[in-house]
PDB file of N, CA and C in Angstrom:
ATOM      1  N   UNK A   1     -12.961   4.060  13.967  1.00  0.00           N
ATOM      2  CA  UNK A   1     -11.920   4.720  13.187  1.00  0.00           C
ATOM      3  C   UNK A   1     -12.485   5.065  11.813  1.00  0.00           C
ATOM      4  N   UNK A   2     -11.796   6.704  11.115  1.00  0.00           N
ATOM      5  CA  UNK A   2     -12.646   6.664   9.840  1.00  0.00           C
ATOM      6  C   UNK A   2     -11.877   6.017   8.810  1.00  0.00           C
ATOM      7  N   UNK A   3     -12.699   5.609   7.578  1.00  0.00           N
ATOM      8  CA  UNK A   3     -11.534   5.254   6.451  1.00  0.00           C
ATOM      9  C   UNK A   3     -10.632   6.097   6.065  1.00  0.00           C
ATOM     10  N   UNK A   4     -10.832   7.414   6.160  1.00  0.00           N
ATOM     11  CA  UNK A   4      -9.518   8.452   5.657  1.00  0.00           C
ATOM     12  C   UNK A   4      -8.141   7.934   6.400  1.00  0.00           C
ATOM     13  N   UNK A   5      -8.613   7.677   7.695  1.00  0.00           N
ATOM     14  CA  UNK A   5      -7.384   7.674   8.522  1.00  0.00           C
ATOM     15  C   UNK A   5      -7.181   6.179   8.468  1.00  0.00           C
ATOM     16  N   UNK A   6      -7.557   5.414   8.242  1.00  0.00           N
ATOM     17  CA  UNK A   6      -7.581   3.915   7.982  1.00  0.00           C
ATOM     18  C   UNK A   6      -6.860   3.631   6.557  1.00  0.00           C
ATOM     19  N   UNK A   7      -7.007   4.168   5.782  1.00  0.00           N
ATOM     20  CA  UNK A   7      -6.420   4.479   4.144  1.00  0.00           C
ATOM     21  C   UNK A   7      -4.983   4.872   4.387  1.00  0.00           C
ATOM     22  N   UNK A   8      -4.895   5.856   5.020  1.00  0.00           N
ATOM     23  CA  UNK A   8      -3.277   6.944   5.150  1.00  0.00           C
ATOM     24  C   UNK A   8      -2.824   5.963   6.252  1.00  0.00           C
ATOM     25  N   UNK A   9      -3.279   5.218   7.364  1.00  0.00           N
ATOM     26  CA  UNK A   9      -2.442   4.219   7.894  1.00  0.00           C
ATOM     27  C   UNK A   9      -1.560   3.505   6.581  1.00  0.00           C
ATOM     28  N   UNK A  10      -2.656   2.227   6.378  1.00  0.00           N
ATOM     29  CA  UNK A  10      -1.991   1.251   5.343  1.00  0.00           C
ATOM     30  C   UNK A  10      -1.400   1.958   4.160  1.00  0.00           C
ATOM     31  N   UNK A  11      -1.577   2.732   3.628  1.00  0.00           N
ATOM     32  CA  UNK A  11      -0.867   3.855   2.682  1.00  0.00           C
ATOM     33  C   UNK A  11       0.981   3.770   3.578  1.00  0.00           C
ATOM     34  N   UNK A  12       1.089   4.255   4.296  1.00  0.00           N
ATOM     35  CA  UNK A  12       2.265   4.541   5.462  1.00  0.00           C
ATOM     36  C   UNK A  12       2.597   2.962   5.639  1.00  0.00           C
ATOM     37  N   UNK A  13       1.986   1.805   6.081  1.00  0.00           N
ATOM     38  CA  UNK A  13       2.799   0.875   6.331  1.00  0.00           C
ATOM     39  C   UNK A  13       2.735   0.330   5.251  1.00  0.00           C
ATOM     40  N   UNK A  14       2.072   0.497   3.667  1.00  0.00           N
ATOM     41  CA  UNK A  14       2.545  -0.277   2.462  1.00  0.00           C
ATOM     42  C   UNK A  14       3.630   0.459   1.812  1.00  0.00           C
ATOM     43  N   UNK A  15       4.208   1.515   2.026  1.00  0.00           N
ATOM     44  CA  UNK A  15       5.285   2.489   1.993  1.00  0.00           C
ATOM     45  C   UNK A  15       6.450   1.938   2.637  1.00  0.00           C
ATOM     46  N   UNK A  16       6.207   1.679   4.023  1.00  0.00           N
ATOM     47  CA  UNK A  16       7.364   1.038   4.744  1.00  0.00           C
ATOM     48  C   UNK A  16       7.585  -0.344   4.199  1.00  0.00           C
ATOM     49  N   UNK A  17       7.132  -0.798   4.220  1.00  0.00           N
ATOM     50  CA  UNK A  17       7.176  -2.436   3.869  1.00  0.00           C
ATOM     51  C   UNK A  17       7.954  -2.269   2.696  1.00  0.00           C
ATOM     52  N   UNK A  18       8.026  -1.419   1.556  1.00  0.00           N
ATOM     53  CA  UNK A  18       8.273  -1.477   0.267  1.00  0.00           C
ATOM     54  C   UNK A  18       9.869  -1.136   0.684  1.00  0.00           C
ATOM     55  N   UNK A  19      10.097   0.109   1.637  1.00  0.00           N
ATOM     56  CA  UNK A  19      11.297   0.410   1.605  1.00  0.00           C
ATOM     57  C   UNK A  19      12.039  -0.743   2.128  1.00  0.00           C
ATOM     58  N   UNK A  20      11.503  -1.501   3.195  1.00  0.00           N
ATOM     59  CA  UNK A  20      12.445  -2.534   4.478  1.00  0.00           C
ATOM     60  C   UNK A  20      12.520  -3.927   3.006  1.00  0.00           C
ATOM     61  N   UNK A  21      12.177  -3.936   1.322  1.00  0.00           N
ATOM     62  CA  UNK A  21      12.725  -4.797   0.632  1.00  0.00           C
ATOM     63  C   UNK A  21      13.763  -3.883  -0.142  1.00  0.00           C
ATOM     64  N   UNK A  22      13.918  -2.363   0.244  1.00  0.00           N
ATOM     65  CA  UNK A  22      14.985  -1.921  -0.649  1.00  0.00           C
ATOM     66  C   UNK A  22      14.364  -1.610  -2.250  1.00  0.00           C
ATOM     67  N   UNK A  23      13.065  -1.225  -1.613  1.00  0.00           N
ATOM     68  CA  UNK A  23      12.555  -1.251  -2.798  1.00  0.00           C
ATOM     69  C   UNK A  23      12.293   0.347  -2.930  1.00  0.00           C
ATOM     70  N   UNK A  24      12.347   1.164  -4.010  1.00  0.00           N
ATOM     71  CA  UNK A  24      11.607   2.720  -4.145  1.00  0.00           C
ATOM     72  C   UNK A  24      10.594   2.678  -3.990  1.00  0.00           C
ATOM     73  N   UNK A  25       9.427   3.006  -3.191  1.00  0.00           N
ATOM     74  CA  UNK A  25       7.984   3.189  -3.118  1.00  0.00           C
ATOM     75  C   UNK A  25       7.061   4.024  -4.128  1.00  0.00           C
ATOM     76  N   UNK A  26       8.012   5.302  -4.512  1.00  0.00           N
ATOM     77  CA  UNK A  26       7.848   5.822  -5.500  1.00  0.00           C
ATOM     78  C   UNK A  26       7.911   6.016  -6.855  1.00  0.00           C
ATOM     79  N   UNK A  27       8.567   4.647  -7.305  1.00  0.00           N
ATOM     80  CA  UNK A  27       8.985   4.695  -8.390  1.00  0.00           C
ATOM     81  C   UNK A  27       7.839   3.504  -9.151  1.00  0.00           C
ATOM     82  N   UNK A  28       7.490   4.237 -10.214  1.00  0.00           N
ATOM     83  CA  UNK A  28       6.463   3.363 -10.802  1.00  0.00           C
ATOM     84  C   UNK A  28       7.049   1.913 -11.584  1.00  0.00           C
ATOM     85  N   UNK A  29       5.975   1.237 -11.608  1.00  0.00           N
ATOM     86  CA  UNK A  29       6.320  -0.613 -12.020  1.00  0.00           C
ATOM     87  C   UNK A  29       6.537  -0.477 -13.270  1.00  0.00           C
ATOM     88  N   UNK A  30       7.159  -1.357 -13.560  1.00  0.00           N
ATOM     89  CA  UNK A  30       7.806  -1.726 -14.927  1.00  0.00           C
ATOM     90  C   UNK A  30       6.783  -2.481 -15.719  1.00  0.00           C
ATOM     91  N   UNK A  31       6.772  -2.500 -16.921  1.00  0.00           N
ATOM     92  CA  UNK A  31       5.589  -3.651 -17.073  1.00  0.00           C
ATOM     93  C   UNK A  31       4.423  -3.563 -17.184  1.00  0.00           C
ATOM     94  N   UNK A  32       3.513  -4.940 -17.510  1.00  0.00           N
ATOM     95  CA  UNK A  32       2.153  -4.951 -16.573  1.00  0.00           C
ATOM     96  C   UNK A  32       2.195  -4.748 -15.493  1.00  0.00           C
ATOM     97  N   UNK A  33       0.883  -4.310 -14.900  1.00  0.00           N
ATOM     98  CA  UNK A  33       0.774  -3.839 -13.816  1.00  0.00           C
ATOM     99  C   UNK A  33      -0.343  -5.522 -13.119  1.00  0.00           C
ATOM    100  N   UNK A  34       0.492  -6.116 -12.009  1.00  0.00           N
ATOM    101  CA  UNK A  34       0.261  -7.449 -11.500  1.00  0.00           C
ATOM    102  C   UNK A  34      -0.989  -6.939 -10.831  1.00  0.00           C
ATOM    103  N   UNK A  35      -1.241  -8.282 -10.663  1.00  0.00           N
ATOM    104  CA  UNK A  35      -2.769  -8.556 -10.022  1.00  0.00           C
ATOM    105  C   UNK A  35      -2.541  -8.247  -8.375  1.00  0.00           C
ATOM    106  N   UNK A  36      -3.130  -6.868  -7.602  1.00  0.00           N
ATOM    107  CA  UNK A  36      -2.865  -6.453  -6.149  1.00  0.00           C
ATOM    108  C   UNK A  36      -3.858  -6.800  -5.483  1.00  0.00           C
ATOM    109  N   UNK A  37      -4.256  -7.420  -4.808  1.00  0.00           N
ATOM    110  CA  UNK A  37      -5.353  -7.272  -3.953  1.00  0.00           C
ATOM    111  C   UNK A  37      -5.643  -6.871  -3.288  1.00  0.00           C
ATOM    112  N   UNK A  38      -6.451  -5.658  -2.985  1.00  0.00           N
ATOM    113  CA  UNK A  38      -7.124  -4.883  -2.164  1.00  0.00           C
ATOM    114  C   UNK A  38      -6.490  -3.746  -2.715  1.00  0.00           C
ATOM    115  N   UNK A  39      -5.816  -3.328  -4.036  1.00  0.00           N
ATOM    116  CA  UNK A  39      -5.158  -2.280  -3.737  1.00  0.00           C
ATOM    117  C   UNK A  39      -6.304  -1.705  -5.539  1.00  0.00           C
ATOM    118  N   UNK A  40      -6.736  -2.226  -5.684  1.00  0.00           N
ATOM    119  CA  UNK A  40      -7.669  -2.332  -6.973  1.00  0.00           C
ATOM    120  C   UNK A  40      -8.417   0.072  -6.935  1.00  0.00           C
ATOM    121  N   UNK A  41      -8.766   0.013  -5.948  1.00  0.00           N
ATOM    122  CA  UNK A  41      -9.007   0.913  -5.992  1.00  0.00           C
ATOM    123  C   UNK A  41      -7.827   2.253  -5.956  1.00  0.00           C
ATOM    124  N   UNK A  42      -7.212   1.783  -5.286  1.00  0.00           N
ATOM    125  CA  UNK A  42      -5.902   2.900  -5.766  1.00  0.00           C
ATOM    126  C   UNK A  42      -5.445   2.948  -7.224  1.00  0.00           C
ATOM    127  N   UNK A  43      -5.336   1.219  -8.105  1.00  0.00           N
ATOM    128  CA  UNK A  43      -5.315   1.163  -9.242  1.00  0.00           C
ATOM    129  C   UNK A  43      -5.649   2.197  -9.913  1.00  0.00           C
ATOM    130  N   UNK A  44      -6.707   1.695 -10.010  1.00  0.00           N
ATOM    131  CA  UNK A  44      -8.203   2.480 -10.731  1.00  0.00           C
ATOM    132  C   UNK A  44      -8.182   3.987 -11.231  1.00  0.00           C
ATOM    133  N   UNK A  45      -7.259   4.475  -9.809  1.00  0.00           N
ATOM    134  CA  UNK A  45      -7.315   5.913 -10.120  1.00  0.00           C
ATOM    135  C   UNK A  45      -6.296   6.779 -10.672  1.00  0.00           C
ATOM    136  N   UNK A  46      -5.208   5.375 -10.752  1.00  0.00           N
ATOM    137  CA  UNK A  46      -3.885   6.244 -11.289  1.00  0.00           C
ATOM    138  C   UNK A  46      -3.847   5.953 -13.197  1.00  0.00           C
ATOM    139  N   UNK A  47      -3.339   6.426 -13.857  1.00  0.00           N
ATOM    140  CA  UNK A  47      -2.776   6.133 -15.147  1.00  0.00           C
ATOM    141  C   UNK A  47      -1.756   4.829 -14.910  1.00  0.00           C
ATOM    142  N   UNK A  48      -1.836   3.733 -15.675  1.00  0.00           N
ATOM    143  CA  UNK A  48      -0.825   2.845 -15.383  1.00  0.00           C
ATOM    144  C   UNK A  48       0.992   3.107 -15.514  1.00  0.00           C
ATOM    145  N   UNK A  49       1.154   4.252 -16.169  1.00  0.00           N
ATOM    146  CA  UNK A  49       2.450   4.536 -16.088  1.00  0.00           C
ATOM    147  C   UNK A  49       3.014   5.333 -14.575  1.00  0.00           C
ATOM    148  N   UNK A  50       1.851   5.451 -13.861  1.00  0.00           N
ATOM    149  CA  UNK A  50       2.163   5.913 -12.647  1.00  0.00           C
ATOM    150  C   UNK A  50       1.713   5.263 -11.559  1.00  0.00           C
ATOM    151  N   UNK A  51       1.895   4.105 -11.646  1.00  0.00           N
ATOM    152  CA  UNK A  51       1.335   3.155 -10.409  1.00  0.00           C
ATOM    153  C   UNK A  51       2.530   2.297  -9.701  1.00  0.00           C
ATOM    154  N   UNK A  52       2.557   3.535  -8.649  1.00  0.00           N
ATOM    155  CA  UNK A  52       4.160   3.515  -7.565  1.00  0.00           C
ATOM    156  C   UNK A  52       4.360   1.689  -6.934  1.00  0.00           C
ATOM    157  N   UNK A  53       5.594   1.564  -6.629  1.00  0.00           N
ATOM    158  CA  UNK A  53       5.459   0.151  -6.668  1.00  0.00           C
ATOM    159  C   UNK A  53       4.889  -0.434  -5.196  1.00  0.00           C
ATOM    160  N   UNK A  54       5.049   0.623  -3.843  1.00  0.00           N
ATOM    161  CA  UNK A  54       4.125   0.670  -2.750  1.00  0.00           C
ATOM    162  C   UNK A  54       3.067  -0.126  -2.810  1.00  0.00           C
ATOM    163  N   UNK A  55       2.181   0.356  -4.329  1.00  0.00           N
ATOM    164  CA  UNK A  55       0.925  -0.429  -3.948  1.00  0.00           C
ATOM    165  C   UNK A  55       0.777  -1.715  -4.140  1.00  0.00           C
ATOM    166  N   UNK A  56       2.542  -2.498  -4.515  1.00  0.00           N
ATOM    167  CA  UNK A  56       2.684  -4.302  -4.213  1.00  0.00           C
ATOM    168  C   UNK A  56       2.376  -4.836  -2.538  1.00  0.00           C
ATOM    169  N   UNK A  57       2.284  -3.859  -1.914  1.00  0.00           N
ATOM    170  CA  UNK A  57       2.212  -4.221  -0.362  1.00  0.00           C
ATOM    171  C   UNK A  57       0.967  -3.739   0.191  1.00  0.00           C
ATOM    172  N   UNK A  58       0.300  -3.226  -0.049  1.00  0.00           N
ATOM    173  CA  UNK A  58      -1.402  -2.811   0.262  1.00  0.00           C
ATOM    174  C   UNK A  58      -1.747  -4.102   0.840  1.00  0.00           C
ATOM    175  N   UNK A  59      -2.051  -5.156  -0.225  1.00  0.00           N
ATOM    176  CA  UNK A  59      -2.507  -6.097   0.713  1.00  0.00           C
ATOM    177  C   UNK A  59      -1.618  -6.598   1.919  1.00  0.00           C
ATOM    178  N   UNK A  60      -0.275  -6.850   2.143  1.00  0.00           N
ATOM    179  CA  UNK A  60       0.307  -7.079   3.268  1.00  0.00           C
ATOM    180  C   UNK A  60      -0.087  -5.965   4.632  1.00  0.00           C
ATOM    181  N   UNK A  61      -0.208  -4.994   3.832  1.00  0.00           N
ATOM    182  CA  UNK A  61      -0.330  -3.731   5.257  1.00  0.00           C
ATOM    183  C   UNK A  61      -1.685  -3.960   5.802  1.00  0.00           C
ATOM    184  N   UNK A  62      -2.813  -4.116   4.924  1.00  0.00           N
ATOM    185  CA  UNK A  62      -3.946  -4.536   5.155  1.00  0.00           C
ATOM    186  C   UNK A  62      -4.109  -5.374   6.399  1.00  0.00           C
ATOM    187  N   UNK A  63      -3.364  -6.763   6.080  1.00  0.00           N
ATOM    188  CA  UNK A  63      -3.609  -7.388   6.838  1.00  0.00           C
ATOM    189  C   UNK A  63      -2.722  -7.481   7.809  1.00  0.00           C
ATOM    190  N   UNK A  64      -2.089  -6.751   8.110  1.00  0.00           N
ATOM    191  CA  UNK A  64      -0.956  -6.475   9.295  1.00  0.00           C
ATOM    192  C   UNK A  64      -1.773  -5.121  10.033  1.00  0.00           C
ATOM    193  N   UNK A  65      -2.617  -4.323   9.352  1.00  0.00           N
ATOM    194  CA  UNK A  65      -3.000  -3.533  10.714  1.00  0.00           C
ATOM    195  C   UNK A  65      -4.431  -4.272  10.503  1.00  0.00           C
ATOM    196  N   UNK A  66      -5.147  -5.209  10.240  1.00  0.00           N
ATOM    197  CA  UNK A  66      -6.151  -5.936  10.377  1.00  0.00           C
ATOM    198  C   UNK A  66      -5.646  -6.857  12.199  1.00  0.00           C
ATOM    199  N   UNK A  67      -4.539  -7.299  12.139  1.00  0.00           N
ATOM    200  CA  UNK A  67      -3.925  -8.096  13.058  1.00  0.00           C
ATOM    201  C   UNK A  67      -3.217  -7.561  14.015  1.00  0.00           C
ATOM    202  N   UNK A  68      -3.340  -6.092  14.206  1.00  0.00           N
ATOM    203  CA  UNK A  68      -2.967  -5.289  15.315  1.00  0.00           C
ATOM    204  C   UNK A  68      -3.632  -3.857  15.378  1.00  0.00           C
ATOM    205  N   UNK A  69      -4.906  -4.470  15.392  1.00  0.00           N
ATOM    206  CA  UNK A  69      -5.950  -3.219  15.352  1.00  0.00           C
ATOM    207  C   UNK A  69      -5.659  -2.305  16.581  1.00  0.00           C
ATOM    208  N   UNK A  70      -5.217  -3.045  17.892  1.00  0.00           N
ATOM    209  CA  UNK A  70      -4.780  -1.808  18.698  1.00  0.00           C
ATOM    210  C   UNK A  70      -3.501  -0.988  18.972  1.00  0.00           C
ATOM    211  N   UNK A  71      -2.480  -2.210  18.538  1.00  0.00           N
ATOM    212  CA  UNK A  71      -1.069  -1.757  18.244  1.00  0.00           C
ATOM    213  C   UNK A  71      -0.749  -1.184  17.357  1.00  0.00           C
ATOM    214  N   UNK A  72      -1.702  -0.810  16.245  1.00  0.00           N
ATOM    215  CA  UNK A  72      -0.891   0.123  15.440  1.00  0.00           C
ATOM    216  C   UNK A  72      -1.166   1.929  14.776  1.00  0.00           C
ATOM    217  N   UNK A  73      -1.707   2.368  16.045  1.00  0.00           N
ATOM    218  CA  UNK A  73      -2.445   3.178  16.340  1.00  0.00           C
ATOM    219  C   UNK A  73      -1.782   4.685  15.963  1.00  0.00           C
ATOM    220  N   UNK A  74       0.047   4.026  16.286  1.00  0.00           N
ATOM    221  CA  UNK A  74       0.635   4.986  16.242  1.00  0.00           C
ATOM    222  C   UNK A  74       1.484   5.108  14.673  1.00  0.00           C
ATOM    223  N   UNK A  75       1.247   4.337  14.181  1.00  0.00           N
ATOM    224  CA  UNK A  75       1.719   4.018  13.365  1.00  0.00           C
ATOM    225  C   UNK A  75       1.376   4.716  11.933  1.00  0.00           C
TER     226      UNK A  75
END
């Protein structure tokens, strides 16, 4: 699988995850911007006043299509 399409997966299920807490995905964080793991490089590239709150779940999506590498294909 390539990383483009490996990226826009977990991109899509750290999106979902954000909505199923009722959370806006799009709406940028309040604040400091907390310590994400694995999501460091998406960081990196935004201005901190625009760092959507989605990327609190990067690492969860990570490791949820890490743990259903064939089930989540469609996803």
């Amino acid at each position: 699988m390539d990383d483009a399409h490996e990226h826009a997966r977990i991109i899509r299920i750290a999106r979902a995850m954000c909505r199923a807490k009722r959370l806006d995905p799009d709406r940028p964080l309040d604040g400091a911007i907390p310590a994400v793991t694995g999501a460091r490089p998406f960081i990196d590239s935004l201005p901190s006043s625009d760092v959507p709150t989605w990327l609190l779940f990067v690492s969860e999506a990570k490791k949820f299509v890490a743990a259903n590498q064939d089930g989540t294909s469609q996803l």
